[in-house]
C-alpha atoms as a PDB file:
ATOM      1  CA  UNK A   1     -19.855  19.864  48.116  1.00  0.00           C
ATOM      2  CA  UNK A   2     -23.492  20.780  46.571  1.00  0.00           C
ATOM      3  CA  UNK A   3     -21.739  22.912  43.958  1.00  0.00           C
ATOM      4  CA  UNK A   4     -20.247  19.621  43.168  1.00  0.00           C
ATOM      5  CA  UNK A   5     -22.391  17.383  42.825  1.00  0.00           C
ATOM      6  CA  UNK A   6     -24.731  19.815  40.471  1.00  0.00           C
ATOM      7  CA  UNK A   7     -22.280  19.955  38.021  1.00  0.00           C
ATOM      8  CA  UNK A   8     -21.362  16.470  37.473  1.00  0.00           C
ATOM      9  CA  UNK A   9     -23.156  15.489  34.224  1.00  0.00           C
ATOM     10  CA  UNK A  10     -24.959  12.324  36.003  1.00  0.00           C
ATOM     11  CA  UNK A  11     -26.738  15.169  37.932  1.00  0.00           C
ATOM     12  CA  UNK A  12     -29.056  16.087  34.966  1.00  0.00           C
ATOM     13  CA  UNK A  13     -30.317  13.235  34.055  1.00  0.00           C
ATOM     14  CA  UNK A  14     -33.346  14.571  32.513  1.00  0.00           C
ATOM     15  CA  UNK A  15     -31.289  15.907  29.624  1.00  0.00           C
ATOM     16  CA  UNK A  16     -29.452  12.487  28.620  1.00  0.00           C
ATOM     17  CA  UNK A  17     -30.446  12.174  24.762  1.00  0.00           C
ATOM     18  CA  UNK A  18     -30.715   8.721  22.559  1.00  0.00           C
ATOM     19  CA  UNK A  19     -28.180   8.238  20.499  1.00  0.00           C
ATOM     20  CA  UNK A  20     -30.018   6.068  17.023  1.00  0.00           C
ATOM     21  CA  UNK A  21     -27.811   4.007  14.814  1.00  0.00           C
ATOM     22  CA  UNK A  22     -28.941   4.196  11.629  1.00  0.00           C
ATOM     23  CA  UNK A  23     -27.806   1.202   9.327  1.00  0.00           C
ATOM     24  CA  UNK A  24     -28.460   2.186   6.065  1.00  0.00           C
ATOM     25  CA  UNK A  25     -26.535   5.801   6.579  1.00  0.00           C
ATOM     26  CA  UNK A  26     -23.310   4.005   7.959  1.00  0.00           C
ATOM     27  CA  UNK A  27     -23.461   1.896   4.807  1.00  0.00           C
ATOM     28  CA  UNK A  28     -23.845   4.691   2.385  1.00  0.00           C
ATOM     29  CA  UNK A  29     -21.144   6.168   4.207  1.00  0.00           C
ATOM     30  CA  UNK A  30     -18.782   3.247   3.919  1.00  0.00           C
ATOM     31  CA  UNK A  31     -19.613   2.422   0.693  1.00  0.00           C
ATOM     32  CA  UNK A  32     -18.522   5.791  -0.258  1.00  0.00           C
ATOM     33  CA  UNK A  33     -15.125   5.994   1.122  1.00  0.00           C
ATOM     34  CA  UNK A  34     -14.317   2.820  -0.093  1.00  0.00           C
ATOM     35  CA  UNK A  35     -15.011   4.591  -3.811  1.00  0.00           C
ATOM     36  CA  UNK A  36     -12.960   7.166  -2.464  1.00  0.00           C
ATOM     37  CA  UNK A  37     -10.222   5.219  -1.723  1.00  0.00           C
ATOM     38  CA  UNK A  38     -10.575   3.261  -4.522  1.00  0.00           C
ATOM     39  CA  UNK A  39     -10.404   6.336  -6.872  1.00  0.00           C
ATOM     40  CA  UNK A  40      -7.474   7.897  -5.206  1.00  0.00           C
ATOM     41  CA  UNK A  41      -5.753   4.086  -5.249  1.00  0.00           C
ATOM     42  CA  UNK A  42      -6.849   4.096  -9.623  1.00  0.00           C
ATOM     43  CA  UNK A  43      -4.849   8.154  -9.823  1.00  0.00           C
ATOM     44  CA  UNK A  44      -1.310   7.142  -7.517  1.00  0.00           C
ATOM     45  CA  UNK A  45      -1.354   3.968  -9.936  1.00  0.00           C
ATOM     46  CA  UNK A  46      -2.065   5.868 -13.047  1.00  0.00           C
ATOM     47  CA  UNK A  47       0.785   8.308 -11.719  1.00  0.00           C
ATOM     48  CA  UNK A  48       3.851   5.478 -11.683  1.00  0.00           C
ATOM     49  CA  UNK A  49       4.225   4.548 -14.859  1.00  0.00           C
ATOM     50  CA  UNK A  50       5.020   8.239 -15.486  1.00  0.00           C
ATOM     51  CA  UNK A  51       7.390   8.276 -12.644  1.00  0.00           C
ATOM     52  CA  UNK A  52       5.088  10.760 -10.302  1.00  0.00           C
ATOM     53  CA  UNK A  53       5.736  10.246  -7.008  1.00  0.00           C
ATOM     54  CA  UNK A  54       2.706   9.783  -4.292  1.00  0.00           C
ATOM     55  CA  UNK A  55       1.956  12.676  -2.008  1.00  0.00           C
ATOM     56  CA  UNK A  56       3.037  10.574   0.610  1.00  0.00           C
ATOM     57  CA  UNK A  57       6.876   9.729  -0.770  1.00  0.00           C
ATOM     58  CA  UNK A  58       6.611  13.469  -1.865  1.00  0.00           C
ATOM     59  CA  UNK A  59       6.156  14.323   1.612  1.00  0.00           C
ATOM     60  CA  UNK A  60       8.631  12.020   3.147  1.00  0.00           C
ATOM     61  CA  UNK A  61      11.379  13.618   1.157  1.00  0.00           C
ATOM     62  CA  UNK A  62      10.377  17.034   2.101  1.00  0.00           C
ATOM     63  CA  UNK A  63      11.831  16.100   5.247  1.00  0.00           C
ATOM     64  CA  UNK A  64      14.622  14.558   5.021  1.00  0.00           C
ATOM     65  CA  UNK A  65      18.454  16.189   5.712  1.00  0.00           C
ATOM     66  CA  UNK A  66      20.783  16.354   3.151  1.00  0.00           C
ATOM     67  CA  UNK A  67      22.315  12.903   4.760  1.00  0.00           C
ATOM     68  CA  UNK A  68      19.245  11.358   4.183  1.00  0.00           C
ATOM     69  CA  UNK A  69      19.038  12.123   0.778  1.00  0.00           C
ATOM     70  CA  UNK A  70      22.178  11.177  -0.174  1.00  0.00           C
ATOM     71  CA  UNK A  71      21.386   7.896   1.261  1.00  0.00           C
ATOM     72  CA  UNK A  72      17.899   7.499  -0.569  1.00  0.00           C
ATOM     73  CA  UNK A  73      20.503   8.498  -4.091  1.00  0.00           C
ATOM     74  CA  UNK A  74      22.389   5.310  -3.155  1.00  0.00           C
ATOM     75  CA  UNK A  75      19.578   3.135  -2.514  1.00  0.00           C
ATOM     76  CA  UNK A  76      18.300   4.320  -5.679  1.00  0.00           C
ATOM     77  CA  UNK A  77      20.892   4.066  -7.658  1.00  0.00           C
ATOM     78  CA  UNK A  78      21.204   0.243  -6.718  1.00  0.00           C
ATOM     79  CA  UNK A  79      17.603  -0.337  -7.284  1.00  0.00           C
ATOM     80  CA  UNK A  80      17.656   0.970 -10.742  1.00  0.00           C
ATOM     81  CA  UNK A  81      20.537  -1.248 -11.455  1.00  0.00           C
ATOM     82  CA  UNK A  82      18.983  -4.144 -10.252  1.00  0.00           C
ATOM     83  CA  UNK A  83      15.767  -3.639 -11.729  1.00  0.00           C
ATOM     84  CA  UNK A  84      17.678  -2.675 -15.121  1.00  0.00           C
ATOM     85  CA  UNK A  85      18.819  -6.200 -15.364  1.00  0.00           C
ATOM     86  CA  UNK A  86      17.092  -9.775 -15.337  1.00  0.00           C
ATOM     87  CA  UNK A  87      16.826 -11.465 -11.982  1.00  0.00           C
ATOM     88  CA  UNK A  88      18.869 -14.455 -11.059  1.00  0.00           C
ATOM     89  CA  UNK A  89      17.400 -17.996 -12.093  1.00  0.00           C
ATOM     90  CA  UNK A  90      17.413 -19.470  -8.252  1.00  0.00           C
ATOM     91  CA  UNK A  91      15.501 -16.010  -7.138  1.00  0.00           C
ATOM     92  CA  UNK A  92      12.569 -17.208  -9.017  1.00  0.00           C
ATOM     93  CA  UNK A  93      10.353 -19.753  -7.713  1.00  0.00           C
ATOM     94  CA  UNK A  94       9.583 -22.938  -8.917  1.00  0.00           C
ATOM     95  CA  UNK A  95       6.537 -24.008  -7.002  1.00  0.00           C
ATOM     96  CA  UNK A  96       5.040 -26.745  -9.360  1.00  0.00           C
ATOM     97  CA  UNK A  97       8.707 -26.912 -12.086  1.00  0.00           C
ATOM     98  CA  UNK A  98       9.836 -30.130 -11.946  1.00  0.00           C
ATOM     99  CA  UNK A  99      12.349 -29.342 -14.041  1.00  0.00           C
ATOM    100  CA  UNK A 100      14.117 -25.851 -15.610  1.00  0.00           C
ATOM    101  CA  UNK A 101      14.516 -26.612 -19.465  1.00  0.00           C
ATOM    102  CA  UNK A 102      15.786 -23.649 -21.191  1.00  0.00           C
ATOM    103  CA  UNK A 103      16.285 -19.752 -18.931  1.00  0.00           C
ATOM    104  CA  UNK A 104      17.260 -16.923 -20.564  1.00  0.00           C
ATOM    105  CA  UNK A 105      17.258 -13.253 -19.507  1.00  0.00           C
ATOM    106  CA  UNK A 106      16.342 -10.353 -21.578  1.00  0.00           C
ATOM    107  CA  UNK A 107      16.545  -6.513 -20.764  1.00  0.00           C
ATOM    108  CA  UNK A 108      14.882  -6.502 -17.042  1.00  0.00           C
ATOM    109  CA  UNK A 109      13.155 -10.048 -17.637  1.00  0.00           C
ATOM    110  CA  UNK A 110      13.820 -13.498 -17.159  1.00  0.00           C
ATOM    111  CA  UNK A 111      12.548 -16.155 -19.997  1.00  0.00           C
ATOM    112  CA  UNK A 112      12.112 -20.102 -18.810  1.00  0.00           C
ATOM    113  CA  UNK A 113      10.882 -23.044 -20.643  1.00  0.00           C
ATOM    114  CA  UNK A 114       9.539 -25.534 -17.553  1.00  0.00           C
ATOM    115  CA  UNK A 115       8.175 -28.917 -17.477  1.00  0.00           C
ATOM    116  CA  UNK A 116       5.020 -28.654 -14.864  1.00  0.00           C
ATOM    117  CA  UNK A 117       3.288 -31.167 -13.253  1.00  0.00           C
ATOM    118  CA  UNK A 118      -0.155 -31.347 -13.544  1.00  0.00           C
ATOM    119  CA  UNK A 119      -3.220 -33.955 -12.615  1.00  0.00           C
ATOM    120  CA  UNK A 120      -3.453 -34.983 -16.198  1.00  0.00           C
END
């Protein structure tokens, strides 16, 4: 039981070091992930209007089966046709319309002329 008890770390107590928290270092330290994150957030958005995929959906796909894939070429081809053509006048809101006038679509938008109420 004494071989025990000397190696339990309570045992040295002498050797029990202070741990400092230093403010100003954790905030140079989050403020610089959060540029890091920002940056990498400003190059995946830079990437989709080209149509690059994020290392993460790159990733993803790497594992998929070829069941999966065939699935994600379905869902895709449904979400290009959808997005390819204006969206349906009652899936838009009309939070403050009181009234539709004109609605038109064009290409992959939707065009409407509303009266809005205001506090004028």
């Amino acid at each position: 039981m004494d071989n025990n008890h000397k190696s339990t770390p309570t045992s040295k107590v002498s050797e029990i070091q202070e741990i400092s928290f230093d403010g100003e270092r954790a905030r140079n330290f989050l403020a610089r992930y959060e540029q890091e994150k920002k940056a990498a957030r400003q190059v995946r958005r830079a990437g989709r209007p080209l149509g690059k995929l994020s290392d993460g959906q790159h990733e993803m796909l790497i594992r998929c089966n070829i069941a999966q894939l065939e699935a994600v070429k379905r869902l895709c081809k449904r979400l290009i046709t959808r997005q390819s053509n204006p969206p349906l006048d009652q899936d838009c809101p009309t939070r403050f319309a009181v009234k539709v006038i004109a609605s038109f679509g064009y290409q992959n938008r939707l065009f409407r002329a509303e009266l809005k109420r205001t506090t004028k």
